[in-house]
Protein backbone atom coordinates (compact mmCIF):
# COMPACT_ATOMS: atom_id res chain seq x y z
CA UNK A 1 0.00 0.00 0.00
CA UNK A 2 2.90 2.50 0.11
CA UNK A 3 2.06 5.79 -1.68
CA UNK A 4 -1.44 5.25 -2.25
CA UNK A 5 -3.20 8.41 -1.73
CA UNK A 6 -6.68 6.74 -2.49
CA UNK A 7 -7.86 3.24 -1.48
CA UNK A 8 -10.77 0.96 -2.34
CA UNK A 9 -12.80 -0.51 -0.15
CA UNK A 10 -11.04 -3.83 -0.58
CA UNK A 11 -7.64 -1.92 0.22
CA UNK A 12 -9.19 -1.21 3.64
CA UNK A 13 -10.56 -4.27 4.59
CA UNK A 14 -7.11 -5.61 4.47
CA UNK A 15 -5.59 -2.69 6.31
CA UNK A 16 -8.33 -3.07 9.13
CA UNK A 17 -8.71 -6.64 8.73
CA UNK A 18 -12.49 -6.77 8.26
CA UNK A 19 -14.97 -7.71 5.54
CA UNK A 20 -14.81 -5.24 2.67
CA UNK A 21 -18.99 -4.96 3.31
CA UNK A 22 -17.85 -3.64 6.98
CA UNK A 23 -15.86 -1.25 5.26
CA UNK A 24 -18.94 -0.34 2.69
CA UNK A 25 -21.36 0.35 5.90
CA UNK A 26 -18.87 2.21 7.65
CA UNK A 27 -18.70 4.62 4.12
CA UNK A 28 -22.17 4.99 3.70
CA UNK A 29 -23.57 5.75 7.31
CA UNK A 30 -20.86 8.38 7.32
CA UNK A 31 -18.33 6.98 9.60
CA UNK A 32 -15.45 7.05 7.45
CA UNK A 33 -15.20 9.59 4.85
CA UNK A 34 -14.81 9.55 0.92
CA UNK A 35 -16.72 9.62 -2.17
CA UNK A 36 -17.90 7.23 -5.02
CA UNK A 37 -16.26 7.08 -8.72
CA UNK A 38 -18.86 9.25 -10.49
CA UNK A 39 -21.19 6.64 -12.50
CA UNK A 40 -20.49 3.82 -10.62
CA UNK A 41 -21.47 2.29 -6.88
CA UNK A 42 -17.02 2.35 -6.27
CA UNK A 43 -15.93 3.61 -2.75
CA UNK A 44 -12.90 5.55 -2.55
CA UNK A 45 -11.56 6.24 1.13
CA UNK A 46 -8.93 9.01 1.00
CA UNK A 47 -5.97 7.75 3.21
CA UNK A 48 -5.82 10.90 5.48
CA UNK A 49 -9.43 9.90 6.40
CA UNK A 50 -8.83 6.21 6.89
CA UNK A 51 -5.59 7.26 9.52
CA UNK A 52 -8.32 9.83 11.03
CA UNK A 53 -11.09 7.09 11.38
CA UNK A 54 -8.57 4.37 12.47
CA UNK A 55 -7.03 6.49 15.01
CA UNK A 56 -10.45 7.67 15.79
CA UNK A 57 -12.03 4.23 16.93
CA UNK A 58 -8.46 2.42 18.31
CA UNK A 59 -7.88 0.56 15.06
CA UNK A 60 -3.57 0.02 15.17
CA UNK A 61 -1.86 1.75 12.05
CA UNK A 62 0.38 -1.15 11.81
CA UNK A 63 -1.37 -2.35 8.22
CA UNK A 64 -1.38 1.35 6.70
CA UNK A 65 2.66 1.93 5.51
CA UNK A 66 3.79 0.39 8.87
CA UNK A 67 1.50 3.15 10.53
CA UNK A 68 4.55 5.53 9.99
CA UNK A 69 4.09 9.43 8.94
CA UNK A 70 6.26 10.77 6.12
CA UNK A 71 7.55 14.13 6.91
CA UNK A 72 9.82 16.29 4.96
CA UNK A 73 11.31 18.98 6.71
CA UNK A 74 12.94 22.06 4.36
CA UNK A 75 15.31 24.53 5.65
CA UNK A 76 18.72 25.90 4.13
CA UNK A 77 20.04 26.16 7.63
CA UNK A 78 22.10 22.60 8.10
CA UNK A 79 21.53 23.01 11.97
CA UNK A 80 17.51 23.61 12.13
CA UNK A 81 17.74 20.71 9.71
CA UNK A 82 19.82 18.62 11.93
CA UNK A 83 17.62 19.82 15.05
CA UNK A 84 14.11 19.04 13.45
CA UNK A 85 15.54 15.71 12.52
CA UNK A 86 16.80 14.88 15.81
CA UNK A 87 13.16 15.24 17.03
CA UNK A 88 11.83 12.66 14.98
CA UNK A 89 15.11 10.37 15.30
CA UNK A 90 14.07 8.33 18.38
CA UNK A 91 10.07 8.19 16.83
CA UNK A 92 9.17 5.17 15.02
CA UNK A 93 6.01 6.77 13.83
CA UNK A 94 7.98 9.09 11.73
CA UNK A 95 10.05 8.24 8.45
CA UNK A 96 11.60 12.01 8.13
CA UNK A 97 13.80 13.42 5.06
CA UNK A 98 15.35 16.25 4.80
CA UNK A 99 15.65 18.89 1.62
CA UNK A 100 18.16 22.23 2.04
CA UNK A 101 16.30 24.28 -0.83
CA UNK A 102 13.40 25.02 -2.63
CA UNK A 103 14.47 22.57 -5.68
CA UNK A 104 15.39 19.79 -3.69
CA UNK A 105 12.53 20.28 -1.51
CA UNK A 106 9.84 19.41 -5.19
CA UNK A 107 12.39 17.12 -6.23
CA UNK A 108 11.81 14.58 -2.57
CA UNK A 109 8.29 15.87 -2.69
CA UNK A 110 8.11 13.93 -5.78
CA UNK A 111 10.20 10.99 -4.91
CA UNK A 112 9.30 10.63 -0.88
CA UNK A 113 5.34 11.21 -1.41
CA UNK A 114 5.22 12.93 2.33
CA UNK A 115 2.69 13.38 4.50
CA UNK A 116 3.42 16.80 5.86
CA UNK A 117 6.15 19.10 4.62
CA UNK A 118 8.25 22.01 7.07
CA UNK A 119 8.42 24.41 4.81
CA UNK A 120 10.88 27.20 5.65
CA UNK A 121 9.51 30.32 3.82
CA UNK A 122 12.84 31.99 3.72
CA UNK A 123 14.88 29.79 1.48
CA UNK A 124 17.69 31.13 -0.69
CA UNK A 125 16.53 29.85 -3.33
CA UNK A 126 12.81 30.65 -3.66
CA UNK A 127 9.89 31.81 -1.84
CA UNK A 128 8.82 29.57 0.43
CA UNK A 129 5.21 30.21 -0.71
CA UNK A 130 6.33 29.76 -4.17
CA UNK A 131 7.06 26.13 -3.21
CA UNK A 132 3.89 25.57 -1.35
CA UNK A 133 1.91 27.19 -4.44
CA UNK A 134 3.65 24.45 -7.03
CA UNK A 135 3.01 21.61 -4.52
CA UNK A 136 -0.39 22.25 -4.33
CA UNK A 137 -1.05 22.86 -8.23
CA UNK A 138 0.84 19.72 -8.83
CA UNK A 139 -2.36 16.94 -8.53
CA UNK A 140 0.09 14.17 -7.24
CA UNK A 141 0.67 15.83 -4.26
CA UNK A 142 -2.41 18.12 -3.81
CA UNK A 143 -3.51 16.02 -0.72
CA UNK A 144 -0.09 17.01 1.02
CA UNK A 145 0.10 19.41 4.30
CA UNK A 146 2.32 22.19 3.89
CA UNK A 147 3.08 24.08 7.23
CA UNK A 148 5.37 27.21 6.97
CA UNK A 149 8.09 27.45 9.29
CA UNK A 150 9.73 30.57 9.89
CA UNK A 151 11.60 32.79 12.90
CA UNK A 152 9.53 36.07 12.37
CA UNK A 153 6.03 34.89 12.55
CA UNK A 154 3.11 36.29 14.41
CA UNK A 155 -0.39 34.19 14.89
CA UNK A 156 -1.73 37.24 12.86
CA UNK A 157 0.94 36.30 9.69
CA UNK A 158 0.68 32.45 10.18
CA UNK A 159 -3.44 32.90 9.51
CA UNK A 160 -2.50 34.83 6.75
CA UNK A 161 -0.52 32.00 5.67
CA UNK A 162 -2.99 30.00 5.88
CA UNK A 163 -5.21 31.87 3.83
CA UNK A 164 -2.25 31.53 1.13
CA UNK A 165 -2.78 27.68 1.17
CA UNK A 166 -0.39 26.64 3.95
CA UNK A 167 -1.93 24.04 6.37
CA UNK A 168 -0.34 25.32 9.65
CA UNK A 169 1.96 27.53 10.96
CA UNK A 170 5.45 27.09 13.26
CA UNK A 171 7.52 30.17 14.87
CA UNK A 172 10.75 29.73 15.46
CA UNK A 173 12.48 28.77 18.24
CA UNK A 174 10.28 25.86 18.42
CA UNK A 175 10.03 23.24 20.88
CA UNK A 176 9.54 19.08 20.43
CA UNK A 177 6.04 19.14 21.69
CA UNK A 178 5.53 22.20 19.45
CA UNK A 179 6.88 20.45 16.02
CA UNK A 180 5.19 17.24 16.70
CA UNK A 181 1.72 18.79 17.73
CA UNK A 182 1.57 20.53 13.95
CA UNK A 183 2.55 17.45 12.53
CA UNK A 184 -0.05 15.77 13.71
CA UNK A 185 -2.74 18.69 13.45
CA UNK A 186 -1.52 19.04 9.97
CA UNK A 187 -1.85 15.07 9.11
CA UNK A 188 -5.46 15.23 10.90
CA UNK A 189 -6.93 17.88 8.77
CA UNK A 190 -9.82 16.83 6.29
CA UNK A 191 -7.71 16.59 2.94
C-alpha cells in the first residue's frame, strides 16, 4: 500500500482486517469519509481519512505503511535541519527526510510522497510560498500538508498564511512538543 493516496474498499478491509462490506457500511452511514467514482457504486476512502477514522475508533496503524508518517522537513540552515531531525530520530512513527532548498525540496516531494512538509519560507533559493503554491497545483501531491516554518512569525501572519494555502503555521524557536503537535494537526486535517 505505500504511496497510495486513495484506497478501495477492498484496500481497507485488508488494512483493518475486516470484511470489505464492513468497510462499505462504515462509508455509507458516514463513519469514514470519501466519495464514489462518479457513474459507478465504487468507494474511494482518502488515506488521510482512513488514519483519522482508524485512530479515531483504536484501530492500530500497523497495516497502513507500517502506521509511519512521512515528513519532509525544508530549511537551508544545516543546523535547524539537523535539530528538526533529531526530534523525529528516536520516533518510530515518523520516516523524516530532509531537503536544504526550494528545488530539492519538489524534487523529494516527488520521490518521498510525504505526509506533511516544514516548509521554511525563507529559502535562498525561492519563496517559500512559491514552493507551497507548485506543490499544491501539482495533482500528485495536492492532498499534502504544507506548514510554513519561519523565525519572524506572528499568529496574525501564520493565519494569513494560511489563507495563502499553507496548512499550519510554526515560529521559530520551536520546541519538540511544538513540532510534533503541527505534525499531527496538519496530518489530521480533512484533505
Amino acid at each position: 500500500m505505500k504511496h497510495k493516496e486513495v484506497l478501495t474498499t477492498g484496500d481497507v478491509a485488508r488494512i483493518c482486517n475486516v470484511a470489505p462490506r464492513t468497510v462499505s457500511k462504515w462509508f455509507d452511514t458516514g463513519k469514514l469519509r470519501g466519495y464514489r467514482i462518479p457513474g459507478s457504486r465504487d468507494r474511494r476512502i482518502p488515506v488521510n481519512q482512513l488514519v483519522k477514522f482508524m485512530r479515531a475508533h483504536g484501530l492500530p496503524l500497523n497495516g497502513l505503511d507500517g502506521g509511519t508518517l512521512r515528513v519532509l522537513l525544508v530549511d537551508d540552515e544545516p543546523e535547524t535541519l539537523e535539530l528538526m531531525k533529531d526530534m523525529f530520530a528516536t520516533n518510530p512513527k515518523y520516516e523524516v527526510e530532509t531537503a536544504g532548498n526550494g528545488f530539492e525540496a519538489g524534487m523529494a516531494a516527488q520521490r518521498f510522497r510525504p505526509h506533511v512538509i516544514l516548509l521554511d519560507l525563507m529559502l535562498t533559493d525561492v519563496d517559500g510560498r512559491q514552493v507551497c503554491k507548485n506543490i499544491k497545483q501539482n495533482p500528485n501531491l495536492a492532498a499534502v500538508k504544507v506548514v510554513a516554518v519561519s523565525g519572524q512569525l506572528t499568529t496574525r501572519q501564520g493565519q494569513k498564511l494560511q489563507a495563502e494555502g499553507f496548512d499550519g503555521f510554526l515560529a521559530k524557536p520551536f520546541t519538540m512538543a511544538g513540532v510534533l503537535d503541527v505534525v499531527e494537526s496538519a496530518s489530521n486535517l480533512i484533505g
